[in-house]
PDB file of N, CA and C in Angstrom:
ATOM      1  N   UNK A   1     114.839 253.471 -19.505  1.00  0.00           N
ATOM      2  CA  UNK A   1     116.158 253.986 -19.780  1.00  0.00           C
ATOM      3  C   UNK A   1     116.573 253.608 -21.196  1.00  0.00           C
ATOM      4  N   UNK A   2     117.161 254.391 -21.775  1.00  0.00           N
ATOM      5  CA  UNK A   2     117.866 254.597 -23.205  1.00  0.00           C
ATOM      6  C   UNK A   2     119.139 253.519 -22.810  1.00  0.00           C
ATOM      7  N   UNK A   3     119.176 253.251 -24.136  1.00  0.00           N
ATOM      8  CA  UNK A   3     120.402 251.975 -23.809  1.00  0.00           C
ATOM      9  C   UNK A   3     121.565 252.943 -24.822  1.00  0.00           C
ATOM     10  N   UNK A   4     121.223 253.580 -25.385  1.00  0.00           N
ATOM     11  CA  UNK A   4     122.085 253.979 -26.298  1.00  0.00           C
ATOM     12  C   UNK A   4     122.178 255.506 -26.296  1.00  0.00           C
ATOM     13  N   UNK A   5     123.201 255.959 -25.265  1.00  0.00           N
ATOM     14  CA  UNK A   5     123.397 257.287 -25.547  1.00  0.00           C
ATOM     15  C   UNK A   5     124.044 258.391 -26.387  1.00  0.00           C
ATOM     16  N   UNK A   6     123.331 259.722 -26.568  1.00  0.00           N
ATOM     17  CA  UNK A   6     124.293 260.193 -27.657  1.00  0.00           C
ATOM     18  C   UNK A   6     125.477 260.736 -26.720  1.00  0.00           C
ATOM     19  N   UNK A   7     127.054 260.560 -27.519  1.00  0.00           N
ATOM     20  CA  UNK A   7     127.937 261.079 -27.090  1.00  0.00           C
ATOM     21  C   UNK A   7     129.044 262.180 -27.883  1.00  0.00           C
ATOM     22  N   UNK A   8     128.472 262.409 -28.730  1.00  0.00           N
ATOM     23  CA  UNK A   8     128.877 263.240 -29.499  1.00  0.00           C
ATOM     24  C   UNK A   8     128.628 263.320 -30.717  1.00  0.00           C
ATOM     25  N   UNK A   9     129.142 264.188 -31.967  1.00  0.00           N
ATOM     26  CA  UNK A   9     128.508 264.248 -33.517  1.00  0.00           C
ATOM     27  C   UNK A   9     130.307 264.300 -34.088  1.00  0.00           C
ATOM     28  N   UNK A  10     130.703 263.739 -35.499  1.00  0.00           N
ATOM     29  CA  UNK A  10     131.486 263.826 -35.983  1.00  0.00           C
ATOM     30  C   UNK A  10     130.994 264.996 -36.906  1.00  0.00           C
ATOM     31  N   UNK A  11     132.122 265.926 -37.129  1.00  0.00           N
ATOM     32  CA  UNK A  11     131.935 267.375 -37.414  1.00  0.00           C
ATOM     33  C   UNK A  11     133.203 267.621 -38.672  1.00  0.00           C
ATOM     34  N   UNK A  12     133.977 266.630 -38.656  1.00  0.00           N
ATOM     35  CA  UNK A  12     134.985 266.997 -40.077  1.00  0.00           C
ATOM     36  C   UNK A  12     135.721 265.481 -40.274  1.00  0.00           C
ATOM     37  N   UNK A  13     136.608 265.655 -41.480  1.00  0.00           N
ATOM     38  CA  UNK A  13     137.765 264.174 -41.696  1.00  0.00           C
ATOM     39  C   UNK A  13     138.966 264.605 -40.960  1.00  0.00           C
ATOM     40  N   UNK A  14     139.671 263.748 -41.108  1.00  0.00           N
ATOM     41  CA  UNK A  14     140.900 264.181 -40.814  1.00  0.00           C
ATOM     42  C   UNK A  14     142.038 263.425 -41.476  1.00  0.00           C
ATOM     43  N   UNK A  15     142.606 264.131 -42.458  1.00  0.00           N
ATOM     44  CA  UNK A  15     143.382 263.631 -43.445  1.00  0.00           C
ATOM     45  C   UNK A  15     143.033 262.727 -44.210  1.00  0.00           C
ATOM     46  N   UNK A  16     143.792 262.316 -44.666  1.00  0.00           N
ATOM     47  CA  UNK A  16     143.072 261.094 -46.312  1.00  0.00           C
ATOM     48  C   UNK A  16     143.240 259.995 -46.313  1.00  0.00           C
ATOM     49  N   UNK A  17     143.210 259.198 -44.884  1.00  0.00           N
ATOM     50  CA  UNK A  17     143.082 258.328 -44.925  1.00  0.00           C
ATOM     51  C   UNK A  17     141.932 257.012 -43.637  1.00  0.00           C
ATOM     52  N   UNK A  18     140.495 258.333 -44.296  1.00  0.00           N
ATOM     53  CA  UNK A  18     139.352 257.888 -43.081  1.00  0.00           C
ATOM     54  C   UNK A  18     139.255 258.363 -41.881  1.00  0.00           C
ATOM     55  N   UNK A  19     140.527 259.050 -41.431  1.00  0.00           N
ATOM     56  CA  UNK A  19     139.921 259.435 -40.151  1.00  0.00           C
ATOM     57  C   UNK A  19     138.525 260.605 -40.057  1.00  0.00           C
ATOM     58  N   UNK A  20     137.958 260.427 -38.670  1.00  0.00           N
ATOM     59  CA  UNK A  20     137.108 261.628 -38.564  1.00  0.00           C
ATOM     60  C   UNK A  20     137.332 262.733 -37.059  1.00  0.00           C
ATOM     61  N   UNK A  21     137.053 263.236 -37.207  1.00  0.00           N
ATOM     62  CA  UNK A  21     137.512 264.165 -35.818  1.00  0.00           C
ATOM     63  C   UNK A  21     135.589 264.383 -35.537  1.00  0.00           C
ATOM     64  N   UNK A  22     135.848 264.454 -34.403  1.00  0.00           N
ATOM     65  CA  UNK A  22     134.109 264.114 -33.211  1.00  0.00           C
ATOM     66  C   UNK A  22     134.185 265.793 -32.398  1.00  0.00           C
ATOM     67  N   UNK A  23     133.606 266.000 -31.995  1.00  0.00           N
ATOM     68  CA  UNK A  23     133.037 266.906 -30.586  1.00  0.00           C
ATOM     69  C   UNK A  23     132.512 265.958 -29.902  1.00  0.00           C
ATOM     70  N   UNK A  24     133.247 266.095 -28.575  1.00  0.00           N
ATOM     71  CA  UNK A  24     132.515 265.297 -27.833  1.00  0.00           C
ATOM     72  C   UNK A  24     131.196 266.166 -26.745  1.00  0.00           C
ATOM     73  N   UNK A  25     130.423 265.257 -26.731  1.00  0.00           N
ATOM     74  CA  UNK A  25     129.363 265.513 -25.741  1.00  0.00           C
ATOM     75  C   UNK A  25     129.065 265.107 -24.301  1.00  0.00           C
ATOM     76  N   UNK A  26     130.817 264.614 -24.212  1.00  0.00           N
ATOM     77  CA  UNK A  26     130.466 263.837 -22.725  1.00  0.00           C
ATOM     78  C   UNK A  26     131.304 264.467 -21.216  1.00  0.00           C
ATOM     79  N   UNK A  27     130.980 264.679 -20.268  1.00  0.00           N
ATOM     80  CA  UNK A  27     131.931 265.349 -19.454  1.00  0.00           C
ATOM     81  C   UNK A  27     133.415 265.660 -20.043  1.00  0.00           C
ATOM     82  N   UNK A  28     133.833 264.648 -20.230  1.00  0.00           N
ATOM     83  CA  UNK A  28     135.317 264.934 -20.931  1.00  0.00           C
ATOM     84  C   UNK A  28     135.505 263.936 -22.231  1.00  0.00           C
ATOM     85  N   UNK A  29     136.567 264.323 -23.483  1.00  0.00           N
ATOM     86  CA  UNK A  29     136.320 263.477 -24.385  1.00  0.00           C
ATOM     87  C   UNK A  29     136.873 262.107 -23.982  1.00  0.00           C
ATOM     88  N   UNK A  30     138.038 262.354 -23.251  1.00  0.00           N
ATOM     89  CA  UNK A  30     138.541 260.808 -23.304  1.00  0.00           C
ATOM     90  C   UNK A  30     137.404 259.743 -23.815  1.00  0.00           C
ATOM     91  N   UNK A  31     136.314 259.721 -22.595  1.00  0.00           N
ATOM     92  CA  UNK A  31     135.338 259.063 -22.496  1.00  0.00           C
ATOM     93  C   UNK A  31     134.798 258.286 -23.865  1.00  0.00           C
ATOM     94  N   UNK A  32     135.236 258.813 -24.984  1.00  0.00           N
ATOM     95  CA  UNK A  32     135.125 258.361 -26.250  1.00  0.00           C
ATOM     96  C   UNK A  32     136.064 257.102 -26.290  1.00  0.00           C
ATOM     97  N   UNK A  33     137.350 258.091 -26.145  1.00  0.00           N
ATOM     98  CA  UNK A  33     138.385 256.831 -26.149  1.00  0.00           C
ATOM     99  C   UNK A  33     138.358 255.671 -25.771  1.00  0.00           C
ATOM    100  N   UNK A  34     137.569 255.432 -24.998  1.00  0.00           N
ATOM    101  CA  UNK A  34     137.383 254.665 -24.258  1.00  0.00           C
ATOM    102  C   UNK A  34     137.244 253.739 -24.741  1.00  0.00           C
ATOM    103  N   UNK A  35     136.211 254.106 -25.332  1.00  0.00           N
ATOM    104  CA  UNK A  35     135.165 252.794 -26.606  1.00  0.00           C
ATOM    105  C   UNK A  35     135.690 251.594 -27.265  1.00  0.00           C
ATOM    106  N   UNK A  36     135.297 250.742 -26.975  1.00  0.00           N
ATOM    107  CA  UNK A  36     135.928 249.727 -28.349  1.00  0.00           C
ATOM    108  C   UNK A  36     134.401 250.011 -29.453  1.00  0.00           C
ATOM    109  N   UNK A  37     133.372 250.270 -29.614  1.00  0.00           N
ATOM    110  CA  UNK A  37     132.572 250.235 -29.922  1.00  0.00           C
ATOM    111  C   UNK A  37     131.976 251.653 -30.322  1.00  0.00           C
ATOM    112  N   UNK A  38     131.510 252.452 -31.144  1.00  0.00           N
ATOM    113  CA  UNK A  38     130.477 253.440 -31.095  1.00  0.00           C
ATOM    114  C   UNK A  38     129.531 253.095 -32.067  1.00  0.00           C
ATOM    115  N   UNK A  39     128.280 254.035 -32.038  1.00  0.00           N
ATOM    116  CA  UNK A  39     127.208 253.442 -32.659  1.00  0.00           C
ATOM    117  C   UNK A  39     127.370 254.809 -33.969  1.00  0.00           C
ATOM    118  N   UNK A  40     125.984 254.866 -34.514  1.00  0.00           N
ATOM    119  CA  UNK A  40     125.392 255.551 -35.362  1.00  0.00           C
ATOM    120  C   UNK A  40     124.135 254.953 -35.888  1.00  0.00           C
ATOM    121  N   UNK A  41     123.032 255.921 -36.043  1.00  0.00           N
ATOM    122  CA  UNK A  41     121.925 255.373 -36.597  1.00  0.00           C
ATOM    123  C   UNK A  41     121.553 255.208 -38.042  1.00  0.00           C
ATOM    124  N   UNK A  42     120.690 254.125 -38.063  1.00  0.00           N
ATOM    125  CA  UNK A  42     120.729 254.075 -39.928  1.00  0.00           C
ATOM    126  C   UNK A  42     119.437 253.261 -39.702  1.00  0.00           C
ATOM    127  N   UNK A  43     118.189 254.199 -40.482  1.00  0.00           N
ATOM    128  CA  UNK A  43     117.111 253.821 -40.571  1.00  0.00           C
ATOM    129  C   UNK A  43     116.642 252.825 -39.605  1.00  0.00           C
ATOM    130  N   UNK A  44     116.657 253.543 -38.201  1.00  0.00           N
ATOM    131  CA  UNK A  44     115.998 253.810 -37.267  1.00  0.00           C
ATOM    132  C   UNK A  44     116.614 252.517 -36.356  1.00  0.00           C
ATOM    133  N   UNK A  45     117.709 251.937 -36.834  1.00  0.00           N
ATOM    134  CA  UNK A  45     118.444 250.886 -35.847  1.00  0.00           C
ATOM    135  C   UNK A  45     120.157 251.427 -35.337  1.00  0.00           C
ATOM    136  N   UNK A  46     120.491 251.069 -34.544  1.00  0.00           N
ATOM    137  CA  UNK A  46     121.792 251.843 -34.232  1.00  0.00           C
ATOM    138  C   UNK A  46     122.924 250.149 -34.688  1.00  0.00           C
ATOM    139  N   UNK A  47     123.671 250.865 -35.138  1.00  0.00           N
ATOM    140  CA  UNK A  47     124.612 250.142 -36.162  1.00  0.00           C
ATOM    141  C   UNK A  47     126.162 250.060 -35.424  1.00  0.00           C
ATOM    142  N   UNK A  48     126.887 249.507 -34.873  1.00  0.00           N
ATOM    143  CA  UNK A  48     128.207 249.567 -34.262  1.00  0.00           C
ATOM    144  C   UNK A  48     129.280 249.502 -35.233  1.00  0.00           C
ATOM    145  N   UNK A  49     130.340 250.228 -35.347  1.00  0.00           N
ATOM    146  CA  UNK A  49     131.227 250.451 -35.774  1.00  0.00           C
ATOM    147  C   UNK A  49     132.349 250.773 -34.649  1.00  0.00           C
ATOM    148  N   UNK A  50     133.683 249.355 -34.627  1.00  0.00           N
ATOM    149  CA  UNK A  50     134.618 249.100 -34.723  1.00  0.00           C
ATOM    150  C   UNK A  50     135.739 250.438 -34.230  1.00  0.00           C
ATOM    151  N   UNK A  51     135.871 250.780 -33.500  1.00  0.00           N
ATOM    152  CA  UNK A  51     136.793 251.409 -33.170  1.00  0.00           C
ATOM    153  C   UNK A  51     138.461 251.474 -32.863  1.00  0.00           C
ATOM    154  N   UNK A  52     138.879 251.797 -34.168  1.00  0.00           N
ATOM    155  CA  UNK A  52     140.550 250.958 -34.147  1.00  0.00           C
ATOM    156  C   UNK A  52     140.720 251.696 -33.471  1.00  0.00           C
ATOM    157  N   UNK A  53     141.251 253.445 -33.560  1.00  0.00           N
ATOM    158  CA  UNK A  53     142.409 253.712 -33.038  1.00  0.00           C
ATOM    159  C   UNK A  53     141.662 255.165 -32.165  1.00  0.00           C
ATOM    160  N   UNK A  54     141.978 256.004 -31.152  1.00  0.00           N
ATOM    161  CA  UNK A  54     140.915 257.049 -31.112  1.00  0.00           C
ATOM    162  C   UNK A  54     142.297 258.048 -29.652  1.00  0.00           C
ATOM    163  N   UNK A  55     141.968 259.312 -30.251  1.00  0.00           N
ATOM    164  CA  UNK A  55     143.102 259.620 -29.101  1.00  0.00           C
ATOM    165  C   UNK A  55     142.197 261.304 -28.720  1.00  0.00           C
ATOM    166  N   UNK A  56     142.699 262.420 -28.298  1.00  0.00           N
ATOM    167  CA  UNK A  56     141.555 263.653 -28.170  1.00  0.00           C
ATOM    168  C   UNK A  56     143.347 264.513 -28.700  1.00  0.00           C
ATOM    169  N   UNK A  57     142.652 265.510 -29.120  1.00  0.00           N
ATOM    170  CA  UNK A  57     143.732 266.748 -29.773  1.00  0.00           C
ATOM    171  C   UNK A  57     142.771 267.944 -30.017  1.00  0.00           C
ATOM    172  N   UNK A  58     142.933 268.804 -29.120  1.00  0.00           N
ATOM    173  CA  UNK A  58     142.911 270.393 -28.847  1.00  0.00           C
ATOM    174  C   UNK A  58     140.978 270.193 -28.410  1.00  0.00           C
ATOM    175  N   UNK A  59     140.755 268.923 -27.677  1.00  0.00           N
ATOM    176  CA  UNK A  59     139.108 269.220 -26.931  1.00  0.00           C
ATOM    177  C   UNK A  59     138.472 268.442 -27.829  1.00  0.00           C
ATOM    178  N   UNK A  60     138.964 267.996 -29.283  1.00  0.00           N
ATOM    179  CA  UNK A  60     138.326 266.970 -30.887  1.00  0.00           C
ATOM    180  C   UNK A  60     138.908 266.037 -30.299  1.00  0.00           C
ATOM    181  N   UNK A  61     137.420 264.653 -30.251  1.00  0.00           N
ATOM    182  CA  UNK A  61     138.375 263.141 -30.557  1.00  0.00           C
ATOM    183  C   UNK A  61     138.673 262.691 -31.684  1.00  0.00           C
ATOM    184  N   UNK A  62     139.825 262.271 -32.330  1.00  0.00           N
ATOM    185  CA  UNK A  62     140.178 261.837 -33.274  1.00  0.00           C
ATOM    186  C   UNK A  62     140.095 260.610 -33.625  1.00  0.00           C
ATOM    187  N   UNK A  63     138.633 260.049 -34.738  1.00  0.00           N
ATOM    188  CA  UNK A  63     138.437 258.488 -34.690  1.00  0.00           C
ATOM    189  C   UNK A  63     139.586 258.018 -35.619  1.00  0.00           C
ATOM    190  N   UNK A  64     139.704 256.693 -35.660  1.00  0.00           N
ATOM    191  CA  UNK A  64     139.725 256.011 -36.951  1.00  0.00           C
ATOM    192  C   UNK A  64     138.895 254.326 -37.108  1.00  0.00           C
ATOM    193  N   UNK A  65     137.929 254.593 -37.376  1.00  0.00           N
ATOM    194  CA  UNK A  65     137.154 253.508 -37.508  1.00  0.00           C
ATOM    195  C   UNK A  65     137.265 252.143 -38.484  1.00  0.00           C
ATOM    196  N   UNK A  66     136.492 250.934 -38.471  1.00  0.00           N
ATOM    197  CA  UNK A  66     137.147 249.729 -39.094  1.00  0.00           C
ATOM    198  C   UNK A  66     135.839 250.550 -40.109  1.00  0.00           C
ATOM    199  N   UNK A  67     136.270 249.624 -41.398  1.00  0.00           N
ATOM    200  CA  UNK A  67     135.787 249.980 -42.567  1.00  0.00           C
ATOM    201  C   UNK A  67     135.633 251.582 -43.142  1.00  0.00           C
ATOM    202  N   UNK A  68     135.958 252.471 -42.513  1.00  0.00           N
ATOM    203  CA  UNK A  68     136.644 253.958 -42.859  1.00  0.00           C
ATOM    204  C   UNK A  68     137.516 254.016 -43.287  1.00  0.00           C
ATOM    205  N   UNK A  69     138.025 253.706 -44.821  1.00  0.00           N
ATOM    206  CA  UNK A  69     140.001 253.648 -44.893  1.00  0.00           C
ATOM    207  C   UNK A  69     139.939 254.756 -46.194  1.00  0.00           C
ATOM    208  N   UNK A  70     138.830 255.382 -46.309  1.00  0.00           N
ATOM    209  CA  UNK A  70     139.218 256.491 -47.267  1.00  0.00           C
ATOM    210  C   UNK A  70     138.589 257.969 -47.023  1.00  0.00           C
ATOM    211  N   UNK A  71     139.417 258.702 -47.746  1.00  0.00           N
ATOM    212  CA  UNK A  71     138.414 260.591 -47.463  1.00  0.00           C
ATOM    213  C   UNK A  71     136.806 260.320 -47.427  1.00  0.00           C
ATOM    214  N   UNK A  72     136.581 259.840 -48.730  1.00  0.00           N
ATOM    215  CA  UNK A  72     135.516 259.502 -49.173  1.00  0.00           C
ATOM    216  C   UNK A  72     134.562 258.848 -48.112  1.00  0.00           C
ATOM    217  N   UNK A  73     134.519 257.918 -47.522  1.00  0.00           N
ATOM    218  CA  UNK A  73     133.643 256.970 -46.736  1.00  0.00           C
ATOM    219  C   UNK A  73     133.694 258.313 -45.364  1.00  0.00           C
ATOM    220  N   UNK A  74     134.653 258.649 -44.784  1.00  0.00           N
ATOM    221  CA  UNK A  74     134.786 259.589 -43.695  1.00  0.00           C
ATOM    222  C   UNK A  74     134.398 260.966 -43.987  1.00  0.00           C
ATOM    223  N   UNK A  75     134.016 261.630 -45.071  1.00  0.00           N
ATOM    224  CA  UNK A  75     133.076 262.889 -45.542  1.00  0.00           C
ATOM    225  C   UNK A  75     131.685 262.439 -45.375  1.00  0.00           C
ATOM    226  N   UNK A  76     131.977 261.049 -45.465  1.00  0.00           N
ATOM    227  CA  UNK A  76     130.291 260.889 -45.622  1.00  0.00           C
ATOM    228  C   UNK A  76     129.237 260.912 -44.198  1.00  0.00           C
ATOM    229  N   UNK A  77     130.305 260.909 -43.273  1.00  0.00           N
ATOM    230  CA  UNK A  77     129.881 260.831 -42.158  1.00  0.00           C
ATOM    231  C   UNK A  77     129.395 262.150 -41.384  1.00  0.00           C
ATOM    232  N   UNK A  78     130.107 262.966 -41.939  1.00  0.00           N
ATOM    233  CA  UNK A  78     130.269 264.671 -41.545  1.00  0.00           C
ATOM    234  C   UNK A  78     128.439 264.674 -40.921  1.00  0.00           C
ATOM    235  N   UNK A  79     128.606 265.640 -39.903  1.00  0.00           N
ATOM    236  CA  UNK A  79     127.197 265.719 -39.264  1.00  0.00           C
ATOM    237  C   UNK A  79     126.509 264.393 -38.450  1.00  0.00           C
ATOM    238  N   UNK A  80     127.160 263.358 -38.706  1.00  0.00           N
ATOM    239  CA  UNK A  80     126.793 262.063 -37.687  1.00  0.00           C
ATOM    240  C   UNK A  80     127.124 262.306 -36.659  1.00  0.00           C
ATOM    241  N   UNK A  81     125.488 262.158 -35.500  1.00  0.00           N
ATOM    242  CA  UNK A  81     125.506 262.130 -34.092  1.00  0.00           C
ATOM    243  C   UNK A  81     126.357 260.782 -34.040  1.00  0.00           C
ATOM    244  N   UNK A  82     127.053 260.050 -33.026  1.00  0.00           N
ATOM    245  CA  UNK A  82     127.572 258.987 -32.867  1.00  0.00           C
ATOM    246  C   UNK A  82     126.933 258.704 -31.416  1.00  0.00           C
ATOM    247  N   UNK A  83     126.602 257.730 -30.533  1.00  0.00           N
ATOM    248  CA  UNK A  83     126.029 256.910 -29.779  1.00  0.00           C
ATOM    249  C   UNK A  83     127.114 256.090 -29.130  1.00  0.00           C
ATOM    250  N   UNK A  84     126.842 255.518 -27.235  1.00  0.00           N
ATOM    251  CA  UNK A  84     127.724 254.579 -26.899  1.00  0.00           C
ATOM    252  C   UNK A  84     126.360 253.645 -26.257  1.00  0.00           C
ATOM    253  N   UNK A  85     126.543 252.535 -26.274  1.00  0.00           N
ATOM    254  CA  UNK A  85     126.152 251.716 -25.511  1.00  0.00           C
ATOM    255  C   UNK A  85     126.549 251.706 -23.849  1.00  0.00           C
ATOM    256  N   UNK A  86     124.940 252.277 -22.924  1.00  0.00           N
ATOM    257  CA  UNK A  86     125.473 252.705 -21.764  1.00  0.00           C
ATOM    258  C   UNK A  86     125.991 251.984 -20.858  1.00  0.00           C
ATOM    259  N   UNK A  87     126.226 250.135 -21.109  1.00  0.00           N
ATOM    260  CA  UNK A  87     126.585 249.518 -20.218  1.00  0.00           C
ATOM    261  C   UNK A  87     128.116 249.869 -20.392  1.00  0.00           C
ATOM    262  N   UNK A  88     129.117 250.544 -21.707  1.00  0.00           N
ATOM    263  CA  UNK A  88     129.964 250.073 -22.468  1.00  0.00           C
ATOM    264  C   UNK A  88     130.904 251.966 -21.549  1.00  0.00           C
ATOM    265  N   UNK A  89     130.184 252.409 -20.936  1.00  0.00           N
ATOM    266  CA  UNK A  89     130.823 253.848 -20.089  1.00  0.00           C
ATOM    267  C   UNK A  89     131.099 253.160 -18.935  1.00  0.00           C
ATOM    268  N   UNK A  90     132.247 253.326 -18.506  1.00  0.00           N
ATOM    269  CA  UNK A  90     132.466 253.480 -17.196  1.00  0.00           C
ATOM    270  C   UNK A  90     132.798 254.721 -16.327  1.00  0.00           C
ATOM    271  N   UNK A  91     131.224 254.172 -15.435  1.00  0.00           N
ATOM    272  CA  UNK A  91     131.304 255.666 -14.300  1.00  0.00           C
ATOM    273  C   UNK A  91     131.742 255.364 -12.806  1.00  0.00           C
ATOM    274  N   UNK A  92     131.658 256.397 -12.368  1.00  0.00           N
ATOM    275  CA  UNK A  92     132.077 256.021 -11.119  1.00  0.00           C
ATOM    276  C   UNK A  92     130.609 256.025  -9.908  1.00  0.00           C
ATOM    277  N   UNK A  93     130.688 255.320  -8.667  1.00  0.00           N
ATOM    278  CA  UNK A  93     129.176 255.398  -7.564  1.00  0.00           C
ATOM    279  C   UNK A  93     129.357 256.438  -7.485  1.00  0.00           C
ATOM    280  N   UNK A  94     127.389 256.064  -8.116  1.00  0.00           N
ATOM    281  CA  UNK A  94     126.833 257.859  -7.621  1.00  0.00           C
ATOM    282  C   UNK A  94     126.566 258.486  -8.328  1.00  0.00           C
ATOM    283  N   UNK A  95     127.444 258.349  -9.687  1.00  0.00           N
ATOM    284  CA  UNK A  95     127.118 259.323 -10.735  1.00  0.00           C
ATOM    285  C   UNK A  95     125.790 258.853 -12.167  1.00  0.00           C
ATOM    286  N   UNK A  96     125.279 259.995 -12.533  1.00  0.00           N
ATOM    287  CA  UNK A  96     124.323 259.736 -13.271  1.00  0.00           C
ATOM    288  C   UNK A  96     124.583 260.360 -14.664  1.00  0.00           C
ATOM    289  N   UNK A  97     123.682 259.518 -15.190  1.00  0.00           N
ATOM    290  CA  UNK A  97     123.938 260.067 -16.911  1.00  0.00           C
ATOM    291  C   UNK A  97     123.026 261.317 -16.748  1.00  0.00           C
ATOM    292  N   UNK A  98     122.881 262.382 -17.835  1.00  0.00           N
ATOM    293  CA  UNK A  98     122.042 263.680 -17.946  1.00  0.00           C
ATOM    294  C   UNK A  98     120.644 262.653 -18.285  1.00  0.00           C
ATOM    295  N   UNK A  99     120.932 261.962 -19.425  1.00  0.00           N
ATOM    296  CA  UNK A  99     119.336 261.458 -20.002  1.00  0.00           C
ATOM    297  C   UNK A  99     118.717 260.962 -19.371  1.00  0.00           C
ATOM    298  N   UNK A 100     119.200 260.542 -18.050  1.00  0.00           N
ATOM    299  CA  UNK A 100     118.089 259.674 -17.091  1.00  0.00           C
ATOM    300  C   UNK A 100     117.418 260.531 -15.791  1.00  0.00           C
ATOM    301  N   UNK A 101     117.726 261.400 -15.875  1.00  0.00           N
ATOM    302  CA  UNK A 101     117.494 262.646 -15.231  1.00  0.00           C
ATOM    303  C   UNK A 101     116.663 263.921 -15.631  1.00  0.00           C
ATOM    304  N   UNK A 102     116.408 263.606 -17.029  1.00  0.00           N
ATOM    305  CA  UNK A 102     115.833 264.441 -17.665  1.00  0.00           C
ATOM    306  C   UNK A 102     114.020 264.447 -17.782  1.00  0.00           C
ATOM    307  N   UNK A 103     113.356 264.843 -17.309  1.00  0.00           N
ATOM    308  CA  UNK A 103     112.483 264.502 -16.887  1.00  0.00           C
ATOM    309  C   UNK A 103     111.547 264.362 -15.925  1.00  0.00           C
ATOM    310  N   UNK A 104     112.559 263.830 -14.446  1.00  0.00           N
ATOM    311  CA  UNK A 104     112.559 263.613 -13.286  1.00  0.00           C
ATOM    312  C   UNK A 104     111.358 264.774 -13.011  1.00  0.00           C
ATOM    313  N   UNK A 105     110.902 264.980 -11.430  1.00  0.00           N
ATOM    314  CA  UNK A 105     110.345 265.931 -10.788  1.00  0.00           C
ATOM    315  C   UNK A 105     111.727 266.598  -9.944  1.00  0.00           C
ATOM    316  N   UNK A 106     111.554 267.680  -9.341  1.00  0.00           N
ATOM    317  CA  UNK A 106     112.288 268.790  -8.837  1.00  0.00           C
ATOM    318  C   UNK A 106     111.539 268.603  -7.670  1.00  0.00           C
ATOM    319  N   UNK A 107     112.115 268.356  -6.310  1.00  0.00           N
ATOM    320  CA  UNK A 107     111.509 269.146  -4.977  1.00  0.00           C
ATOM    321  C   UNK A 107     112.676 269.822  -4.534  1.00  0.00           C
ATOM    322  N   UNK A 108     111.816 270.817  -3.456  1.00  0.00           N
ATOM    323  CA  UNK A 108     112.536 271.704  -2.575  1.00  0.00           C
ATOM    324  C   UNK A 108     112.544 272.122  -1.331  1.00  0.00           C
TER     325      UNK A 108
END
């Protein structure tokens, strides 16, 4: 099992002062919100970044991350898959992630 799932890609900024707006990839975005934590990869290790403030507006989660405090640093991100640590989701019994399922055999 993957310890680190993808949960969405940041896809624009949002205003000028670091924020980024996400698509989420997960049943629903809240699930972002959630986070105190999200990842991103950087030469081939996944890197955590600080999650101050994070709310969802029109289906986009809206980050604002620690060390993001300008346009600049938050353009740079544009196209970053972002990652959660799967102990760090809370699901409910019973339910399964897609990635651990993927794979599996099919009977009938």
């Amino acid at each position: 099992m993957e310890k680190y799932l993808e949960i969405g890609k940041i896809v624009n900024t949002h205003g000028f002062r670091g924020d980024v707006k996400a698509q989420s990839w997960c049943d629903y975005p809240e699930v972002i919100t959630e986070l105190d934590v999200i990842y991103r990869k950087a030469g081939g290790n996944y890197v955590g970044i600080k999650v101050q403030k994070a709310s969802v507006h029109k289906e986009m989660v809206l980050l604002k991350l620690e060390g993001i405090d300008d346009f600049d640093k938050a353009n740079a991100l544009r196209e970053e898959v972002i990652y959660a640590d799967r102990d760090d989701i809370v699901r409910e019994d019973g339910s399964f992630f897609i990635a651990d399922l993927i794979g599996l055999n099919v009977t009938d």
